[in-house]
PDB file of N, CA and C in Angstrom:
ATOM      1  N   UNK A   1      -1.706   1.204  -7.406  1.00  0.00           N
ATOM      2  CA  UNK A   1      -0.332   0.952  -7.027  1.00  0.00           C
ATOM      3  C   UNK A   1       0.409   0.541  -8.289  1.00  0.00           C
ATOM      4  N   UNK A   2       1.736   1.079  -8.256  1.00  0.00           N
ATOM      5  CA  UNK A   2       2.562   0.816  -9.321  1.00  0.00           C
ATOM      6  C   UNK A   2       3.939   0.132  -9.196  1.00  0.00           C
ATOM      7  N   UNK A   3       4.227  -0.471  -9.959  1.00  0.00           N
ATOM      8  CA  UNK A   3       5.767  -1.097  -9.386  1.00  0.00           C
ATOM      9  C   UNK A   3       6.521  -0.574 -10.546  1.00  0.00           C
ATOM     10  N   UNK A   4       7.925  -0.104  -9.915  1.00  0.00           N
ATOM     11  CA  UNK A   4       9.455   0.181 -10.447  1.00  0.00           C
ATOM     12  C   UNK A   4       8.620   1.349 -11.391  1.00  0.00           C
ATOM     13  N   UNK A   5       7.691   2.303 -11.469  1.00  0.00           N
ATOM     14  CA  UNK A   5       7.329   3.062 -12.208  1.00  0.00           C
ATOM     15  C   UNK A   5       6.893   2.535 -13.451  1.00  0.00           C
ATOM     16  N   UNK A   6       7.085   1.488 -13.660  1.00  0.00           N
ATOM     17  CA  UNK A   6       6.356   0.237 -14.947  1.00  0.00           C
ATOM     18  C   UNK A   6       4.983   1.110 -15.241  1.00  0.00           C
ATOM     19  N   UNK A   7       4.053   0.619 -16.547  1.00  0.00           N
ATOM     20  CA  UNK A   7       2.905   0.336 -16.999  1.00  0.00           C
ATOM     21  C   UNK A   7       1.806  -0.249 -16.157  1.00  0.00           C
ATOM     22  N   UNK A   8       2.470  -1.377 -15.588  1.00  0.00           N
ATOM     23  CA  UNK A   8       1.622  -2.219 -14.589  1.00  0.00           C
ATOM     24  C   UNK A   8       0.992  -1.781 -13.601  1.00  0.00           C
ATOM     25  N   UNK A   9      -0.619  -1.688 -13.366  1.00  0.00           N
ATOM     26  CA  UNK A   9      -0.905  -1.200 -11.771  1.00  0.00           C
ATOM     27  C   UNK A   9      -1.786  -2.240 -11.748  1.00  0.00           C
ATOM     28  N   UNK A  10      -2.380  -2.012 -10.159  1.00  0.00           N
ATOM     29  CA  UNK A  10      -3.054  -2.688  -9.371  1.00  0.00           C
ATOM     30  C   UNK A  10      -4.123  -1.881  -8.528  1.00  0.00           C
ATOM     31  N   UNK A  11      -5.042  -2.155  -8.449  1.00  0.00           N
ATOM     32  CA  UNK A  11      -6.309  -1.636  -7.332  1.00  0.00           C
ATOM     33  C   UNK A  11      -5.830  -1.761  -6.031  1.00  0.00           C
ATOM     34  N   UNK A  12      -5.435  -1.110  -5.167  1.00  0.00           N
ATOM     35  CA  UNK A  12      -5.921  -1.548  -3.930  1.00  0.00           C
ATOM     36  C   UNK A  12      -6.920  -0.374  -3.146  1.00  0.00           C
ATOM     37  N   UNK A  13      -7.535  -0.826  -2.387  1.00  0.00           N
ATOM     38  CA  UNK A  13      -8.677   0.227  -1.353  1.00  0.00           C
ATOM     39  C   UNK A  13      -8.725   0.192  -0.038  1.00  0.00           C
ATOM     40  N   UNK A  14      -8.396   1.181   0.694  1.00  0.00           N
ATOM     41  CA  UNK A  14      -8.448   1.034   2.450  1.00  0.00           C
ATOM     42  C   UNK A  14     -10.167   1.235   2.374  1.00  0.00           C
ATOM     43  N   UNK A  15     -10.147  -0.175   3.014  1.00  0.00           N
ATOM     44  CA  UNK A  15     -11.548  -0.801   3.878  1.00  0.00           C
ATOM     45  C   UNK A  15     -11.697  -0.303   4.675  1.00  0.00           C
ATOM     46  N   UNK A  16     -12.690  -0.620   5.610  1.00  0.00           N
ATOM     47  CA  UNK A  16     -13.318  -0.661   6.706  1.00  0.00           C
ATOM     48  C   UNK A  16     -12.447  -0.194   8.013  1.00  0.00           C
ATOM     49  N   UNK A  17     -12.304   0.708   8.586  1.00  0.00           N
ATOM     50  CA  UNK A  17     -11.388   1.075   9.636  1.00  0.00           C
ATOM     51  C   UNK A  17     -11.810  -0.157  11.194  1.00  0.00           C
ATOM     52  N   UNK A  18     -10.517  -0.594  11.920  1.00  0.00           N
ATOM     53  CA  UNK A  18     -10.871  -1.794  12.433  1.00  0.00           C
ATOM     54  C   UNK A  18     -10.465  -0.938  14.055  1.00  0.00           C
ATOM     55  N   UNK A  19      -9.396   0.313  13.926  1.00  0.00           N
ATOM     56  CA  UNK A  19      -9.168   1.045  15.504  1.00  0.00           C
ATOM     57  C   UNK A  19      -8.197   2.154  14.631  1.00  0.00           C
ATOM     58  N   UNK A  20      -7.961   3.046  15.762  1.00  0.00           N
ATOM     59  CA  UNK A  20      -7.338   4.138  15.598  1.00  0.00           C
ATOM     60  C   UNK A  20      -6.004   4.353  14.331  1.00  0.00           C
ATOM     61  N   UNK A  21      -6.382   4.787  13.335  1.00  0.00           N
ATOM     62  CA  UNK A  21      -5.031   4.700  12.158  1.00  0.00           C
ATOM     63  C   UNK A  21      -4.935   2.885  11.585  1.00  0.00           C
ATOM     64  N   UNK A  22      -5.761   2.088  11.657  1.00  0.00           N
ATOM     65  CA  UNK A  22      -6.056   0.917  11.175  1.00  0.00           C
ATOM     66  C   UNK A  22      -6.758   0.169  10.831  1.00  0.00           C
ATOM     67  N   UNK A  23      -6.885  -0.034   9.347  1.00  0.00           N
ATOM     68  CA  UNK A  23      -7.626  -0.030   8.780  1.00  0.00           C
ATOM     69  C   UNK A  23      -8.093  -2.072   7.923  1.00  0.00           C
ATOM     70  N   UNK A  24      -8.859  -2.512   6.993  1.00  0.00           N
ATOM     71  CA  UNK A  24      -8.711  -3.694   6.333  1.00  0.00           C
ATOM     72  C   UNK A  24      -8.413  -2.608   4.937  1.00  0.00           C
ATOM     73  N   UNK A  25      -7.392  -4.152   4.393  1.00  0.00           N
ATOM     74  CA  UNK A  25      -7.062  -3.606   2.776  1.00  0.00           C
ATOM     75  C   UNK A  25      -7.506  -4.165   1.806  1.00  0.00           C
ATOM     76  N   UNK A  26      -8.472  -3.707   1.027  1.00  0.00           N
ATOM     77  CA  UNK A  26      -9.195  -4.774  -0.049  1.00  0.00           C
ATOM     78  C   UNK A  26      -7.897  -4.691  -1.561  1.00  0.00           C
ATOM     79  N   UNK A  27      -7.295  -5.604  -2.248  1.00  0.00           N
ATOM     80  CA  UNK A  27      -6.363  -5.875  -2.493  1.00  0.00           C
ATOM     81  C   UNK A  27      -6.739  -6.381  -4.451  1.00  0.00           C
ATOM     82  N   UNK A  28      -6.598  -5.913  -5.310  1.00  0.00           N
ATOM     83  CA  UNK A  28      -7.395  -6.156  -6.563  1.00  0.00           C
ATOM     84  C   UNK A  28      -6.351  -7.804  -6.996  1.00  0.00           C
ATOM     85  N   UNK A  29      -7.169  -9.005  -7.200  1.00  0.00           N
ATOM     86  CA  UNK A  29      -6.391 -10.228  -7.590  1.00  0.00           C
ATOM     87  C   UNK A  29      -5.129  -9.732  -8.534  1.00  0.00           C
ATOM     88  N   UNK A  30      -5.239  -8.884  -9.449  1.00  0.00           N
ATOM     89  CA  UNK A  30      -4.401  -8.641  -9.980  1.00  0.00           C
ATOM     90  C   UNK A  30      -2.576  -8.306  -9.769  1.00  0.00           C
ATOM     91  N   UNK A  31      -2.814  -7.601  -8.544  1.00  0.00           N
ATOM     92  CA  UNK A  31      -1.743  -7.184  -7.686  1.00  0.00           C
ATOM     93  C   UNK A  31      -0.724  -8.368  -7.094  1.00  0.00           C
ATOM     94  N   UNK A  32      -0.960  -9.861  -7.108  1.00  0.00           N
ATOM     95  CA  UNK A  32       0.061 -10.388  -6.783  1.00  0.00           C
ATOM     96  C   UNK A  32       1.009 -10.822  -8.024  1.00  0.00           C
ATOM     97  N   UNK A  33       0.655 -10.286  -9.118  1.00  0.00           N
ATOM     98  CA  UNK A  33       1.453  -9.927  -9.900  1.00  0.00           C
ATOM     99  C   UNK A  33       3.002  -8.894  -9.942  1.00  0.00           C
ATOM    100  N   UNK A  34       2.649  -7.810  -9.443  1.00  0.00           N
ATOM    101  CA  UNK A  34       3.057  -6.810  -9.376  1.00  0.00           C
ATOM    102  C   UNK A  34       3.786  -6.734  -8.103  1.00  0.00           C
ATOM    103  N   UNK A  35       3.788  -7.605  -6.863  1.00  0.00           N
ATOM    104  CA  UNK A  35       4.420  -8.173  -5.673  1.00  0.00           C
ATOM    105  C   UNK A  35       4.392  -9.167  -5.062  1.00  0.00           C
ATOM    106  N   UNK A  36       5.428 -10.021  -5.254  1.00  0.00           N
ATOM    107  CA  UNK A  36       4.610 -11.309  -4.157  1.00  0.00           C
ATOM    108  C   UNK A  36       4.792 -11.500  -3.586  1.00  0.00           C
ATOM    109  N   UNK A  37       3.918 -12.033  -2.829  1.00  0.00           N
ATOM    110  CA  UNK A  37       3.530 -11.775  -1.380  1.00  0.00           C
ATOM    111  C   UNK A  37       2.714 -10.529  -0.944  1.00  0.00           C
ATOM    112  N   UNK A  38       2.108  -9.914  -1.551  1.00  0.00           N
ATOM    113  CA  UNK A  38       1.425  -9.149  -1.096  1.00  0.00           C
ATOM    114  C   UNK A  38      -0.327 -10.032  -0.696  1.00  0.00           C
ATOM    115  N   UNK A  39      -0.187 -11.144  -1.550  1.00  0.00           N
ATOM    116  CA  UNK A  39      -1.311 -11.881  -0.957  1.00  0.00           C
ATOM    117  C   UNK A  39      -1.958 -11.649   0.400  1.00  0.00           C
ATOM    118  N   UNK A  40      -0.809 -11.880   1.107  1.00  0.00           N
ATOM    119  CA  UNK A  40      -0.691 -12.001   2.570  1.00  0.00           C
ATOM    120  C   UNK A  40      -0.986 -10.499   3.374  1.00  0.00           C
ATOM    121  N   UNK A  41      -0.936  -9.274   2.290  1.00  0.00           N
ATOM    122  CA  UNK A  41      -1.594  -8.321   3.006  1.00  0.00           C
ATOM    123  C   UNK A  41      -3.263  -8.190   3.133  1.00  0.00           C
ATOM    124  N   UNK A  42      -3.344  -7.536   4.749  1.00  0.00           N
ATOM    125  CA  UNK A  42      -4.556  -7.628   5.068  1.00  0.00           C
ATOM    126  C   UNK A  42      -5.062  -6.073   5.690  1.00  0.00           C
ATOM    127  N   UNK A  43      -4.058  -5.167   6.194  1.00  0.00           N
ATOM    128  CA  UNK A  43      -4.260  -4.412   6.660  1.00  0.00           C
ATOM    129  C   UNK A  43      -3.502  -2.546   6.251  1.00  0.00           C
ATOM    130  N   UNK A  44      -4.037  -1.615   6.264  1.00  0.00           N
ATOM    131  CA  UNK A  44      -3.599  -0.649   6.232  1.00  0.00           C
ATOM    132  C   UNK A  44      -3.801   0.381   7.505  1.00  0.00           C
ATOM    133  N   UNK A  45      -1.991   0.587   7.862  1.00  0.00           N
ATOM    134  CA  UNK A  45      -1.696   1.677   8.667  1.00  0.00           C
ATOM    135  C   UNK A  45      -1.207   2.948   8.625  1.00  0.00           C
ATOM    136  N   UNK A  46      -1.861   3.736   8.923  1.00  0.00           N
ATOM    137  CA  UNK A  46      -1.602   5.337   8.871  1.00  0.00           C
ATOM    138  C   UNK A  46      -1.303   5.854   9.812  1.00  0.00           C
ATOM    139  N   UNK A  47       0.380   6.089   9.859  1.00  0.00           N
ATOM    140  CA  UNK A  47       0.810   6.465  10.748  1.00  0.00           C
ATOM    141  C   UNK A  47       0.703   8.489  11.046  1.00  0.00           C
ATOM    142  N   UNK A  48       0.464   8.796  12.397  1.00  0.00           N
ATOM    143  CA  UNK A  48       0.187  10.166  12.507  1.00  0.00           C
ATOM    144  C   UNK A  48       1.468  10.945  11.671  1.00  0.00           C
ATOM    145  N   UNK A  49       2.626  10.713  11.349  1.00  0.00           N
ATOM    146  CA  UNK A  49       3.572  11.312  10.690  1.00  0.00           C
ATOM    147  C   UNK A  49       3.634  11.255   9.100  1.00  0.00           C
ATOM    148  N   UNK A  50       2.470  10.497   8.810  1.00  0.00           N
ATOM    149  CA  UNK A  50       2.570  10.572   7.472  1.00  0.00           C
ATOM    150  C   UNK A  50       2.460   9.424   6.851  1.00  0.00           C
ATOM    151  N   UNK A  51       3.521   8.353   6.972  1.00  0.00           N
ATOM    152  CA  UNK A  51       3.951   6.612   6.201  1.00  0.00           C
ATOM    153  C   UNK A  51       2.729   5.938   6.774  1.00  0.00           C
ATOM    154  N   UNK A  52       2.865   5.295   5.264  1.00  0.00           N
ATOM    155  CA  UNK A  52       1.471   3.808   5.392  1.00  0.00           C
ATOM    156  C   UNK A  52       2.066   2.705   5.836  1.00  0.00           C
ATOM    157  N   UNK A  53       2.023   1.792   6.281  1.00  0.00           N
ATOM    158  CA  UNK A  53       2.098   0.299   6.042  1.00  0.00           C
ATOM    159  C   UNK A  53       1.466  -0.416   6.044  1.00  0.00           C
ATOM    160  N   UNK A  54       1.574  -1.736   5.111  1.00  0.00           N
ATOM    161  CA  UNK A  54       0.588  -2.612   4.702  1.00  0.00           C
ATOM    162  C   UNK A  54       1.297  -3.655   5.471  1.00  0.00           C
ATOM    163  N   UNK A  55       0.272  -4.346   6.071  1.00  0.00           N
ATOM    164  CA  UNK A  55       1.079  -5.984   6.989  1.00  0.00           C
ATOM    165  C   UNK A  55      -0.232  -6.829   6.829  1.00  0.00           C
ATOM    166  N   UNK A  56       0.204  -7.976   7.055  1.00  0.00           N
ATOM    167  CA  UNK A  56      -0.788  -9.119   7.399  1.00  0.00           C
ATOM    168  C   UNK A  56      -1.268  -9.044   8.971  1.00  0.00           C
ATOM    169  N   UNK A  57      -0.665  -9.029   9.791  1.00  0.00           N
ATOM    170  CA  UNK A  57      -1.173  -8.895  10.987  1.00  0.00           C
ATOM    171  C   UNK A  57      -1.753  -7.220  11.777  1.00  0.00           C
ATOM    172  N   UNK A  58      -1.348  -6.434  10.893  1.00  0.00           N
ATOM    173  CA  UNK A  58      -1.843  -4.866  11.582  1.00  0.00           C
ATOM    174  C   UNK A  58      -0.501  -4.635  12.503  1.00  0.00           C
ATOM    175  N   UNK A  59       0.432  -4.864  12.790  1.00  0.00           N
ATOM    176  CA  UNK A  59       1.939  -4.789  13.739  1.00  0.00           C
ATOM    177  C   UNK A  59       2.731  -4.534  12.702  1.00  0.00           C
ATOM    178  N   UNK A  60       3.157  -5.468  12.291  1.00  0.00           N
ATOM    179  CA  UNK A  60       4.953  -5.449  11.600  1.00  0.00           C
ATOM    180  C   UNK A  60       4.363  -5.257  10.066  1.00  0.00           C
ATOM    181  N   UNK A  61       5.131  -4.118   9.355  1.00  0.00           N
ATOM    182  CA  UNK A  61       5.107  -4.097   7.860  1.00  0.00           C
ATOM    183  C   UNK A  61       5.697  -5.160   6.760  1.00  0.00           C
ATOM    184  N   UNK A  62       5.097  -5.207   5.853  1.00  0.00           N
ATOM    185  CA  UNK A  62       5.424  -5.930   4.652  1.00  0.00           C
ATOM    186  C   UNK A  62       5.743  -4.814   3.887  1.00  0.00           C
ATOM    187  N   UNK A  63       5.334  -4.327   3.683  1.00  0.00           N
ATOM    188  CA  UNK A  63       6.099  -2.509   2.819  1.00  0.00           C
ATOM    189  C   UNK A  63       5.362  -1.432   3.349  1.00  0.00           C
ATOM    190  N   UNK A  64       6.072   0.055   3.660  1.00  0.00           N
ATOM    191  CA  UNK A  64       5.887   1.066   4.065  1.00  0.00           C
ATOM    192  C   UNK A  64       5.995   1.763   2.860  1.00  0.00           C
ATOM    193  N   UNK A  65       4.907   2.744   3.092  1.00  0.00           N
ATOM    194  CA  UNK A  65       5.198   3.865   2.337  1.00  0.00           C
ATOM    195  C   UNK A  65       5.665   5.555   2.933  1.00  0.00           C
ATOM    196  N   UNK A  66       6.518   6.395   2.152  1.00  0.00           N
ATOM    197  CA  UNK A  66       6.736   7.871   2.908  1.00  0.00           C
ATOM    198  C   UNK A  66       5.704   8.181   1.741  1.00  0.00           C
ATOM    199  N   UNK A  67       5.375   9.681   2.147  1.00  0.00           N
ATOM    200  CA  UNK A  67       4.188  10.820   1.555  1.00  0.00           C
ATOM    201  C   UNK A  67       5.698  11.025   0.483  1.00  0.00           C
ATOM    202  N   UNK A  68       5.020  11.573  -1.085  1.00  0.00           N
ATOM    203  CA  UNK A  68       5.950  11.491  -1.649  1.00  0.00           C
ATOM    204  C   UNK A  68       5.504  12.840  -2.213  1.00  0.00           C
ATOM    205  N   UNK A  69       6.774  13.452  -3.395  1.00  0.00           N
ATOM    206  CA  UNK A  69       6.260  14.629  -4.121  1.00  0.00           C
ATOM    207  C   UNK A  69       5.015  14.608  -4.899  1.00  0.00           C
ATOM    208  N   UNK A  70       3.757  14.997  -4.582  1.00  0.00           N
ATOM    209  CA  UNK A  70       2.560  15.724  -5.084  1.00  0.00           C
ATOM    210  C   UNK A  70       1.561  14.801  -4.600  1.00  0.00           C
ATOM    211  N   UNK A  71       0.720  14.217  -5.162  1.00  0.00           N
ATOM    212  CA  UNK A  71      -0.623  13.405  -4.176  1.00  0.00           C
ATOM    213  C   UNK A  71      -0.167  11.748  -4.745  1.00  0.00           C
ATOM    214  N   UNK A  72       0.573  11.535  -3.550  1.00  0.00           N
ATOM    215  CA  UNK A  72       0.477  10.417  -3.308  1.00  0.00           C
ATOM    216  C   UNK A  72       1.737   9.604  -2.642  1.00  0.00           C
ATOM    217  N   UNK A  73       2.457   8.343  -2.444  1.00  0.00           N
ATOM    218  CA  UNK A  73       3.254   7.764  -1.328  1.00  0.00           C
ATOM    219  C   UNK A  73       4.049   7.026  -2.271  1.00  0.00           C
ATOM    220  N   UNK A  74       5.250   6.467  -2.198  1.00  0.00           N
ATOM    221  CA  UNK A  74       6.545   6.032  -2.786  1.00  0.00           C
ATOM    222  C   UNK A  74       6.779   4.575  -1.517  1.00  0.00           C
ATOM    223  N   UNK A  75       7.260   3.697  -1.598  1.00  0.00           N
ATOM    224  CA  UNK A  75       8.192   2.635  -0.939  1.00  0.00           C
ATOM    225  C   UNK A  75       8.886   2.916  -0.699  1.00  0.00           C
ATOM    226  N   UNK A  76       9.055   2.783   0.321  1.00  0.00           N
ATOM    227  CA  UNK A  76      11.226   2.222   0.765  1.00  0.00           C
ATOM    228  C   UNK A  76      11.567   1.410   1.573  1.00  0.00           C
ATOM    229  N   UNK A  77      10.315   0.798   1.977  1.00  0.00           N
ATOM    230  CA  UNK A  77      10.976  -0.682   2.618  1.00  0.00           C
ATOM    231  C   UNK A  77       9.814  -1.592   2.231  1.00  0.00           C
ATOM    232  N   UNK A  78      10.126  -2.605   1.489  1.00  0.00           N
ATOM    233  CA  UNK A  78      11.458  -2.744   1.104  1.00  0.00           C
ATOM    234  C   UNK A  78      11.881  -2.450  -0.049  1.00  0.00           C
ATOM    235  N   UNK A  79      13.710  -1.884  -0.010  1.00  0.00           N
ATOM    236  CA  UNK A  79      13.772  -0.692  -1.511  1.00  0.00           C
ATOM    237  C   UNK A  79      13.231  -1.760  -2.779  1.00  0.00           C
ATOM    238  N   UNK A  80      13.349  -2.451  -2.583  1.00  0.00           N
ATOM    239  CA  UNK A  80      12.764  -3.518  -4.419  1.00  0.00           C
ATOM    240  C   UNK A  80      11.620  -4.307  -4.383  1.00  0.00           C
ATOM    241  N   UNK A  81      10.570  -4.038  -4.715  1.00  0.00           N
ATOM    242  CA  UNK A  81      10.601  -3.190  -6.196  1.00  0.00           C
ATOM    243  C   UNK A  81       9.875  -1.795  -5.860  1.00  0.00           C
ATOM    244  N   UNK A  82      10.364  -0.427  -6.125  1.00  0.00           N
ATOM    245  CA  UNK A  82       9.976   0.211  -5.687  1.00  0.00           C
ATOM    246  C   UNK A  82       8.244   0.433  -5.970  1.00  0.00           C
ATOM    247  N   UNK A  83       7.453   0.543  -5.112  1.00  0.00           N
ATOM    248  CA  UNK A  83       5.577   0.978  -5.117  1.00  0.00           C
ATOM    249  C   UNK A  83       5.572   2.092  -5.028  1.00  0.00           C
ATOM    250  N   UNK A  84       4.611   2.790  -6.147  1.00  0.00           N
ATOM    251  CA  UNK A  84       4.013   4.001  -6.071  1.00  0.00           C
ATOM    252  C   UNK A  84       2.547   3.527  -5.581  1.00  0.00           C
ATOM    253  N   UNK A  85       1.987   4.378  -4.814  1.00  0.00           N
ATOM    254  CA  UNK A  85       0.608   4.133  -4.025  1.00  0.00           C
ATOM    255  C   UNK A  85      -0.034   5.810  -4.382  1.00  0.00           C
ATOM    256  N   UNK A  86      -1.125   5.789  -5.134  1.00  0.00           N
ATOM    257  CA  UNK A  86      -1.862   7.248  -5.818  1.00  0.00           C
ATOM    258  C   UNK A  86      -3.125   7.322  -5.784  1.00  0.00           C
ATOM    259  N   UNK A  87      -3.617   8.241  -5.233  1.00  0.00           N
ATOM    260  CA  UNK A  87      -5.410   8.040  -5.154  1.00  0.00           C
ATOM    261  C   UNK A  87      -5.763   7.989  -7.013  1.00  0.00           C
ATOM    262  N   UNK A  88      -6.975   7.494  -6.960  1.00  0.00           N
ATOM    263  CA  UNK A  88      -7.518   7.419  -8.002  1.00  0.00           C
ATOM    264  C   UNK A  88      -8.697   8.359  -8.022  1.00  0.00           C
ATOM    265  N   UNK A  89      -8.439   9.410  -8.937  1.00  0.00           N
ATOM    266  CA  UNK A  89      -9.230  10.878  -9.216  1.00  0.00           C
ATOM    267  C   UNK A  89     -10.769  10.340  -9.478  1.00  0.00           C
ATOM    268  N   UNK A  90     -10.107   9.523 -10.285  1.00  0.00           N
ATOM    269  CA  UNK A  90     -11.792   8.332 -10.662  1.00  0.00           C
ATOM    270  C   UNK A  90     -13.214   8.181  -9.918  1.00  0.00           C
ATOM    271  N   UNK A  91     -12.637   7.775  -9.063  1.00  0.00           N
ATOM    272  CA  UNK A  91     -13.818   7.180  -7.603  1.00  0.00           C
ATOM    273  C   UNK A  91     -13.699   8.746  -6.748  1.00  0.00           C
TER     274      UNK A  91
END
């Protein structure tokens, strides 16, 4: 994950699937750098249309992502600071 298109990234990894399109989010310490409050995320949702959201409770988002141009998802809520979210070719 990337913020405002910056230098700066962060690890994060969808865990363990917990029910249908919901998942745990393992979250790299580094990343509450790069948002705060993202501490408080715990979960990743994949919605059948496409957008992620990350929340603490698995219900209400802390930031969504849309599918963006080429492999991978963009923010827009909330618009600041904008997150790029990109698989890592790596793993």
């Amino acid at each position: 994950m990337t913020a405002n298109c910056d230098e700066a990234a962060c690890a994060v990894q969808r865990g363990a699937p917990v029910s249908d399109g919901l998942s745990r989010l393992d979250i790299a310490p580094g990343c509450r750098k790069l948002m705060p409050g993202i501490k408080r995320v715990k979960f990743w949702r994949e919605q059948a249309d496409g957008p992620v959201a990350f929340s603490e409770n698995g219900v209400d988002p802390i930031v969504t992502f849309g599918v963006a141009d080429g492999d991978g998802y963009e923010s827009y809520a909330p618009a600041a600071p904008l997150l790029a979210l990109n698989s890592d070719s790596e793993n």
